[in-house]
Protein backbone atom coordinates (compact mmCIF):
# COMPACT_ATOMS: atom_id res chain seq x y z
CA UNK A 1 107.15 23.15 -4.09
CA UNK A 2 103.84 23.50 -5.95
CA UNK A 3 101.91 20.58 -6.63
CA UNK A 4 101.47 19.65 -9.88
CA UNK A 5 99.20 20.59 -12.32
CA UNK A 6 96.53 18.52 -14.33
CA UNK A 7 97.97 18.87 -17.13
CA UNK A 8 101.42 17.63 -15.77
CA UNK A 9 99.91 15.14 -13.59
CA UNK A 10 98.43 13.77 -16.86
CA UNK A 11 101.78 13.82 -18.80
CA UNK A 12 103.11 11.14 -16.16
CA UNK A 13 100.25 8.93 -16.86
CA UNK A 14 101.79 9.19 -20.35
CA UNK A 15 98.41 10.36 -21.95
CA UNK A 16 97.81 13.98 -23.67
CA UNK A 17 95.25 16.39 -21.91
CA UNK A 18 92.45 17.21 -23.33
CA UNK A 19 91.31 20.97 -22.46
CA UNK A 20 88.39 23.03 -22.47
CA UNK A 21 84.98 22.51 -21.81
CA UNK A 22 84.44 20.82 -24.84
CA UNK A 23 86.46 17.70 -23.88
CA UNK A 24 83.21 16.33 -22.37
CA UNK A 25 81.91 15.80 -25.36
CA UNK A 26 85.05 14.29 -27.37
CA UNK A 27 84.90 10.72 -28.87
CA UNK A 28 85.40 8.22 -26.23
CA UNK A 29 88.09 4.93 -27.28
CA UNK A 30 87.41 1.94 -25.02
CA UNK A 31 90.01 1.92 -22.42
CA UNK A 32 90.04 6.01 -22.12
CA UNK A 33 87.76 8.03 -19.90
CA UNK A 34 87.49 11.81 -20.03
CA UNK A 35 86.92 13.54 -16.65
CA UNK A 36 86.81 16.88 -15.70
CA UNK A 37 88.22 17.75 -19.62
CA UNK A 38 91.14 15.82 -19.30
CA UNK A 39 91.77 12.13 -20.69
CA UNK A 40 92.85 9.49 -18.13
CA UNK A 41 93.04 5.66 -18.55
CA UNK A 42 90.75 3.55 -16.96
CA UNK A 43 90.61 -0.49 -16.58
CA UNK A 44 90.85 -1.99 -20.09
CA UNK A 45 87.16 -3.41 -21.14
CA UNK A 46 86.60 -6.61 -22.08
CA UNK A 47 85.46 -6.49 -25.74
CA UNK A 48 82.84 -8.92 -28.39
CA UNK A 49 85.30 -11.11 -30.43
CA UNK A 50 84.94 -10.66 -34.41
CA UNK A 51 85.96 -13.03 -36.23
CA UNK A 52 87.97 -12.39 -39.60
CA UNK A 53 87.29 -13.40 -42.52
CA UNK A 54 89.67 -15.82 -42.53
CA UNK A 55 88.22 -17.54 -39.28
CA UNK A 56 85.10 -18.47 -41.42
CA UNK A 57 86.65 -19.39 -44.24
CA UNK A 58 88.88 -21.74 -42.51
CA UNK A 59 85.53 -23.47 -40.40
CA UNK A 60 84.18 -23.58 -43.60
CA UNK A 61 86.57 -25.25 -45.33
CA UNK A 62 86.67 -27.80 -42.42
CA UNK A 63 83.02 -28.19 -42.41
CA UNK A 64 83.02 -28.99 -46.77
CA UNK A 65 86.08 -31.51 -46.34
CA UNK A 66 83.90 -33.16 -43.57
CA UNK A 67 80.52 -33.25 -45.40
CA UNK A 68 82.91 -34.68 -48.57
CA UNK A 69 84.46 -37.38 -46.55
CA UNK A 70 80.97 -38.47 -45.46
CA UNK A 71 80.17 -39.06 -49.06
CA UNK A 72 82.72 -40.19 -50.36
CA UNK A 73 85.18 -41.59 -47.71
CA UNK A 74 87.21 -43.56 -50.34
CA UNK A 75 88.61 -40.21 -51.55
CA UNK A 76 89.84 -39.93 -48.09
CA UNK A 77 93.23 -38.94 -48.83
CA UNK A 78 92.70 -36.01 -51.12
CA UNK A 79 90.18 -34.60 -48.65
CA UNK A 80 93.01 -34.88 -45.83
CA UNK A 81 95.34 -33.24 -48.18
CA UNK A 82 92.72 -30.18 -48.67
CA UNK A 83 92.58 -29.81 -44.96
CA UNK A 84 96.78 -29.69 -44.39
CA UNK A 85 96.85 -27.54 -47.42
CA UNK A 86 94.19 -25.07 -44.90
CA UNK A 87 97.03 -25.82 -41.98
CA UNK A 88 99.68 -25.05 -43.97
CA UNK A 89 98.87 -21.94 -44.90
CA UNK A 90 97.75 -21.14 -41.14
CA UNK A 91 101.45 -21.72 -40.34
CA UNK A 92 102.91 -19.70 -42.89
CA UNK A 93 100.81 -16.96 -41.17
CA UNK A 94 102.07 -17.37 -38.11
CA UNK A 95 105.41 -16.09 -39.09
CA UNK A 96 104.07 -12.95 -41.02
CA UNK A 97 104.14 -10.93 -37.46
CA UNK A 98 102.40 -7.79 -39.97
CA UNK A 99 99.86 -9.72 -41.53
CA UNK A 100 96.17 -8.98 -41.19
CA UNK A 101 94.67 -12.43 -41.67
CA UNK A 102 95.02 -13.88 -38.50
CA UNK A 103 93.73 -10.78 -36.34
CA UNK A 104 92.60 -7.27 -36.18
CA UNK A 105 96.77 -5.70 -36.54
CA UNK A 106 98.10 -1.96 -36.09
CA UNK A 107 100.94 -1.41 -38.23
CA UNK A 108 100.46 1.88 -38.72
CA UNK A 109 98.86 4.80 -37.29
CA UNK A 110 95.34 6.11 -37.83
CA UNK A 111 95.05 8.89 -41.08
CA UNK A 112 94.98 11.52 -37.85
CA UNK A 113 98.14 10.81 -36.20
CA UNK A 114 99.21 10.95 -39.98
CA UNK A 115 97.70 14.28 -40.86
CA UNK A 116 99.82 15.64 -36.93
CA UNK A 117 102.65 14.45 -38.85
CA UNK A 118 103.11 11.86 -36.01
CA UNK A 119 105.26 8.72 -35.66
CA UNK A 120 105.39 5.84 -32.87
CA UNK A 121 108.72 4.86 -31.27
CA UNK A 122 108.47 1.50 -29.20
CA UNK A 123 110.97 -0.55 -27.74
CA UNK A 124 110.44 -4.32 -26.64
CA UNK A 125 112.10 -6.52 -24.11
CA UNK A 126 112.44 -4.23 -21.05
CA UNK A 127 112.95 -2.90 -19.16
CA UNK A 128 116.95 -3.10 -18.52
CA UNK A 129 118.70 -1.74 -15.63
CA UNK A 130 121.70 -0.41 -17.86
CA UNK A 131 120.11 0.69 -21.08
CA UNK A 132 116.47 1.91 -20.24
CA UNK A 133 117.51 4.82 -18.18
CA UNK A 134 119.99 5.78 -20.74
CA UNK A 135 117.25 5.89 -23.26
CA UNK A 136 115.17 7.92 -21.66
CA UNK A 137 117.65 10.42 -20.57
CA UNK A 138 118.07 10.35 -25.03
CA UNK A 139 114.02 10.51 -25.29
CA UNK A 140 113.79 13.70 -22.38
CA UNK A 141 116.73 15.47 -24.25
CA UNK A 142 115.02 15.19 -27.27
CA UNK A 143 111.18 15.68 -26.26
CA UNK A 144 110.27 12.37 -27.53
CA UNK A 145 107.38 10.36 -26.35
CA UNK A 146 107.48 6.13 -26.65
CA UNK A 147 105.48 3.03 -26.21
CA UNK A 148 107.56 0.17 -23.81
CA UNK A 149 106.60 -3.18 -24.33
CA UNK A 150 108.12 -4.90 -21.52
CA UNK A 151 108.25 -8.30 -20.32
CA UNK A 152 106.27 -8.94 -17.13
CA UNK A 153 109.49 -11.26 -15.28
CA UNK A 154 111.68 -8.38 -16.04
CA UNK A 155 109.05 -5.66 -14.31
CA UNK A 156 108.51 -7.35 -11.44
CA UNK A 157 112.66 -7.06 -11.26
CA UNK A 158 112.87 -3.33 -11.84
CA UNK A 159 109.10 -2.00 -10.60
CA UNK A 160 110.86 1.30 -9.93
CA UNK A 161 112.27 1.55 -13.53
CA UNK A 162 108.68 0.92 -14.79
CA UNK A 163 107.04 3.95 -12.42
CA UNK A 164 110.24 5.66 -13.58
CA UNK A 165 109.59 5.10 -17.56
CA UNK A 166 105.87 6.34 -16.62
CA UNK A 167 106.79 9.51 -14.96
CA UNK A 168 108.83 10.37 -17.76
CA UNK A 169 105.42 10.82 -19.84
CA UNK A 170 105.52 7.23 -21.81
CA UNK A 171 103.30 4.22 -21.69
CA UNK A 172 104.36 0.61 -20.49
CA UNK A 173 102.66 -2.05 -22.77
CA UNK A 174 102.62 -5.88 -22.22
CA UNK A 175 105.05 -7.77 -24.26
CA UNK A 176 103.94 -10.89 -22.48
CA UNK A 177 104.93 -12.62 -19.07
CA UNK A 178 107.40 -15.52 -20.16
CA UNK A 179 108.93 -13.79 -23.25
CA UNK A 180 108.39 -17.35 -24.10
CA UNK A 181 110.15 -18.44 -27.81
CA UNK A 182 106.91 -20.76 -28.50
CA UNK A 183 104.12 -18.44 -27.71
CA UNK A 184 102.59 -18.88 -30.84
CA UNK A 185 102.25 -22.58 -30.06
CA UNK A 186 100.21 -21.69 -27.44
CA UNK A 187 96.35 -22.17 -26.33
CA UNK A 188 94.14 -19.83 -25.72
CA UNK A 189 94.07 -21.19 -22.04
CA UNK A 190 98.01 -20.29 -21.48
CA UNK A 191 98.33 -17.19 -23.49
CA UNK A 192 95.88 -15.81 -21.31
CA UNK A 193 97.05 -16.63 -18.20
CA UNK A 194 100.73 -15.08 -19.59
CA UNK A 195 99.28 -12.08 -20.57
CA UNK A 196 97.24 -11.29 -17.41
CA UNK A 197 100.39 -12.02 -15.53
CA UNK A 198 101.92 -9.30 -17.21
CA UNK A 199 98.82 -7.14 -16.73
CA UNK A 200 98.83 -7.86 -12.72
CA UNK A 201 103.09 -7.19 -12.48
CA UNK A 202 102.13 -3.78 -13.46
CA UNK A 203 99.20 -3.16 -11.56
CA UNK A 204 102.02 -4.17 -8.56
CA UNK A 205 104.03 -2.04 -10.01
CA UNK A 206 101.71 0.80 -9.31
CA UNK A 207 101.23 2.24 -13.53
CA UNK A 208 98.40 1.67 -15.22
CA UNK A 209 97.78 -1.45 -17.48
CA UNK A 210 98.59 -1.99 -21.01
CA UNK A 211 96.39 -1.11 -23.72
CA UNK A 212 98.15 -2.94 -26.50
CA UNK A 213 99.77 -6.36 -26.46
CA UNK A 214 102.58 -7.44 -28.76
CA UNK A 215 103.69 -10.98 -28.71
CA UNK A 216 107.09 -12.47 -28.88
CA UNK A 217 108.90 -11.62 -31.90
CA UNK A 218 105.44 -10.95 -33.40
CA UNK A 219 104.99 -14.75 -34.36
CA UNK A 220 100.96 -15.56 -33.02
CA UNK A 221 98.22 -18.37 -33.95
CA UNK A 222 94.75 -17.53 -34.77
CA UNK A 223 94.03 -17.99 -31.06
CA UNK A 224 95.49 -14.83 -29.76
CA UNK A 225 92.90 -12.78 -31.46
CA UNK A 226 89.74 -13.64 -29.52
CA UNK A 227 91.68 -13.32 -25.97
CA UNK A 228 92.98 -9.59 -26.83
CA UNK A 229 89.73 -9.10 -27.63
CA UNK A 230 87.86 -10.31 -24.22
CA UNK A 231 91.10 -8.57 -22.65
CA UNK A 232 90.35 -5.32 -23.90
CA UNK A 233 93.59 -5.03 -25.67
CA UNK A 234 95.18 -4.28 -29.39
CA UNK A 235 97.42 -6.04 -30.90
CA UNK A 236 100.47 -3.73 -32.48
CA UNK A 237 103.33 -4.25 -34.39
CA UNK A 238 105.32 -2.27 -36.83
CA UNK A 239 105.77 -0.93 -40.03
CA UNK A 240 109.73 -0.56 -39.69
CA UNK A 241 111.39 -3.20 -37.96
CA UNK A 242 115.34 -2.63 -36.63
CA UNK A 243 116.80 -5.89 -35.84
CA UNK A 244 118.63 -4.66 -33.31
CA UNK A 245 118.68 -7.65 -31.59
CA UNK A 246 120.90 -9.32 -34.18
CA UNK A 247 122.86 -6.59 -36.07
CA UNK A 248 125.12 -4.75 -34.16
CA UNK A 249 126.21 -2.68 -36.79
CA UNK A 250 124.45 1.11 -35.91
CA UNK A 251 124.91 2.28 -39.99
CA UNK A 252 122.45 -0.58 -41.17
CA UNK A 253 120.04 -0.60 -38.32
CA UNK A 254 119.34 2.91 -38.34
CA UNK A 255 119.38 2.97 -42.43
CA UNK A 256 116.39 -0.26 -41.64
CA UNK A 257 114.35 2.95 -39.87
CA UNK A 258 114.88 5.67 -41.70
CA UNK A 259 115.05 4.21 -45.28
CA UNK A 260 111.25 5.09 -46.82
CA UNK A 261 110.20 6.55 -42.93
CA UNK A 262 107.45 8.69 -42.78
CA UNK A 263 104.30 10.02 -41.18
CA UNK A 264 102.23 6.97 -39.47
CA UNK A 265 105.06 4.90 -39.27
CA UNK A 266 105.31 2.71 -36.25
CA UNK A 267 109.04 1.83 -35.23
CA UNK A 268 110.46 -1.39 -33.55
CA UNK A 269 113.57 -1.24 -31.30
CA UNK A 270 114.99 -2.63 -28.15
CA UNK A 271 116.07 -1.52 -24.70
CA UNK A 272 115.91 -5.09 -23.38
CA UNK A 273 118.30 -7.89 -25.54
CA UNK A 274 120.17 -5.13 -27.74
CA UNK A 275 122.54 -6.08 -30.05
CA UNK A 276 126.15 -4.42 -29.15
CA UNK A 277 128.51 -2.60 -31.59
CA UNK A 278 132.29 -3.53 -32.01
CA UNK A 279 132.94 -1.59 -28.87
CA UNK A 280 130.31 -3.39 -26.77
CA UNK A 281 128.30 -0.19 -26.18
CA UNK A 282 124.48 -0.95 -27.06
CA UNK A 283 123.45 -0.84 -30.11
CA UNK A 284 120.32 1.14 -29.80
CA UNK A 285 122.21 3.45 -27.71
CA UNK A 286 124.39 4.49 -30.91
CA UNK A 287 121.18 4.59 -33.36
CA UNK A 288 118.72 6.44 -31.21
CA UNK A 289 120.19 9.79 -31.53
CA UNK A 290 120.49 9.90 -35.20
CA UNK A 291 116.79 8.36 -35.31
CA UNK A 292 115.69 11.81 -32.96
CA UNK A 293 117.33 13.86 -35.27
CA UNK A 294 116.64 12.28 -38.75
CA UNK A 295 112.56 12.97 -37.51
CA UNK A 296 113.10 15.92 -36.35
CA UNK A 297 114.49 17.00 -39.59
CA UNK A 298 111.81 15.20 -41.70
CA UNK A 299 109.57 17.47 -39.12
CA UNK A 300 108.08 14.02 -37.52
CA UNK A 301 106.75 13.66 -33.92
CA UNK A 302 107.82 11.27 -32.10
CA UNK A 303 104.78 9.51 -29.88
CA UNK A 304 103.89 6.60 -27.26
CA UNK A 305 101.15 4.65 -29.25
CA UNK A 306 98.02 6.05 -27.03
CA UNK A 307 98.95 9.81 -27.89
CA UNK A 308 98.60 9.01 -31.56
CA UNK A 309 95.18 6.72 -31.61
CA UNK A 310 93.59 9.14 -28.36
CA UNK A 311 90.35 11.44 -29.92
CA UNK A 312 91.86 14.83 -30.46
CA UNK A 313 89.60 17.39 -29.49
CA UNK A 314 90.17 20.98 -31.68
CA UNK A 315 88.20 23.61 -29.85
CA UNK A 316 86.99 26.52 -31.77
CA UNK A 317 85.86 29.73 -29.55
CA UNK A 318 82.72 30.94 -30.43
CA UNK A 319 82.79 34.86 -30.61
CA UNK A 320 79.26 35.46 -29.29
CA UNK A 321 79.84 33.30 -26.35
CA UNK A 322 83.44 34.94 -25.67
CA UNK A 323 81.22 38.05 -25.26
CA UNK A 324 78.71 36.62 -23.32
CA UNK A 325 80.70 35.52 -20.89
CA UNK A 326 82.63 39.03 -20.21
CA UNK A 327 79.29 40.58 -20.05
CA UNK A 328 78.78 37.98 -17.63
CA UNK A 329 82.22 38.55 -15.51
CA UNK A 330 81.82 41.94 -14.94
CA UNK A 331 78.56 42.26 -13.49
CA UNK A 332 78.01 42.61 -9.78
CA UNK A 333 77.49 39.62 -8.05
């Protein structure tokens, strides 16, 4: 048997070659390295924390209630009230997993991946020793490509079904350690220590680490935003959500996808936790096929999140040069 090729040996790092000489000079993303014209993943780099608007607002609205109790502490009470009414509306956040006020958030792909016609299928809660290989057995018959977000307890469970979901050409992400309900009520102290647990199962695991982090049921404080930044890692969510978790019915969770779907859309399902139909069969076992086929017919690719936000690199052959270089080839040496 041959050995395999760059090109394939890059597919089971789940990342899209880039080829030609040209490559060396492509647009570098932190996290990606380009060697020897193909793209490979390197350690995640710790990144500079900005802040969001929101951050400053909120200090400064702590900072003004402060400076007004100090000069006039009778009025105590209304001043507290100011600062629950900045709490409160922290809180709210928290449960608005697609909101951009908390944190830098992808919910959608770049205006590239949109132009390629390209779409992002991830699944959360894996991996599951029943349902994972049958959805990528679905994925392979259908030449899709996905993002995993998987829970670090479950991969140090199944470590082969995590080398297995990165030979098949996707990407593992971290989904968090504990899968814990109250993550958002969190430090920064414990959040970190769950998601580098999760980063360290898969380096055990032997595939490379996650790039992007997604948190459970994408509930997070304002806290998570600075340690995915000193991590090196992006948050994502979704712009269609499935809730196949809780409906088991496959008309209305695939109608939840498809309804409005198109080009940059980022879709949420679930190989780990899945819902089950009236028959007990998985529910995202029933919904993925029609999904492949609906975006195949809407002429949609189907990608793992790093495929669609890697620098594409279009390489245009110059025709002197093509000469030169036959010239070149066919003189004696």
């Amino acid at each position: 048997m041959s050995a395999p090729s760059m090109e394939d040996s890059s597919r089971m790092q789940g990342v899209s070659p880039v080829k030609g000489d040209l490559a060396a000079h492509a647009p570098v993303q932190p996290g990606i390295a380009v060697t020897d014209g193909s793209v490979e993943l390197s350690e995640p780099e710790s990144g500079i924390w900005r802040p969001v608007p929101l951050v400053w607002i909120s200090v400064a609205w702590h900072l003004a209630c402060l400076l007004a109790l100090v000069w006039r502490p009778g009025d105590w009470p209304y001043w507290l009230g100011l600062l629950a009414l900045n709490h409160l509306l922290l809180t709210v956040l928290v449960f608005l997993p697609r909101n951009r006020w908390l944190g830098r958030t992808l919910t959608r792909l770049p205006p590239d991946a949109r132009g390629r016609r390209q779409v992002a299928l991830t699944f959360d809660d894996g991996p599951d020793p029943v349902v994972t290989p049958q959805v990528l057995d679905l994925l392979d018959r259908h030449g899709a490509r996905a993002s995993f977000f998987c829970i670090g307890s479950r991969v140090r469970q199944h470590p082969e079904l995590v080398r297995e979901i990165v030979a098949r050409g996707h990407t593992v992400e971290n989904h968090g350690d504990a899968h814990s309900p109250i993550f958002a009520l969190w430090g920064m102290a414990r959040m970190r220590r769950d998601i580098a647990a999760m980063q360290q199962s898969l380096r055990d695991a032997g595939v490379p680490p996650a790039r992007f982090f997604r948190p459970t049921a994408g509930f997070r404080n304002p806290l998570l935003d600075p340690v995915l930044a000193r991590m090196g890692l992006q948050l994502a969510m979704w712009e269609r959500r499935s809730f196949d978790t809780r409906d088991g019915n496959p008309a209305r969770v695939l109608a939840r996808l498809v309804r409005g779907l198109a080009a940059g859309d980022i879709l949420l399902l679930h190989d780990g936790n899945s819902a089950v139909t009236t028959d007990g069969r998985p529910v995202v076992l029933e919904v993925l096929p029609q999904l492949l086929r609906r975006l195949q017919q809407a002429g949609l690719q189907p990608v793992h999140l790093r495929e669609a936000l890697a620098p594409q690199t279009s390489v245009h052959p110059d025709p002197d040069a093509q000469t030169l270089l036959a010239r070149l080839a066919h003189q004696d040496p």
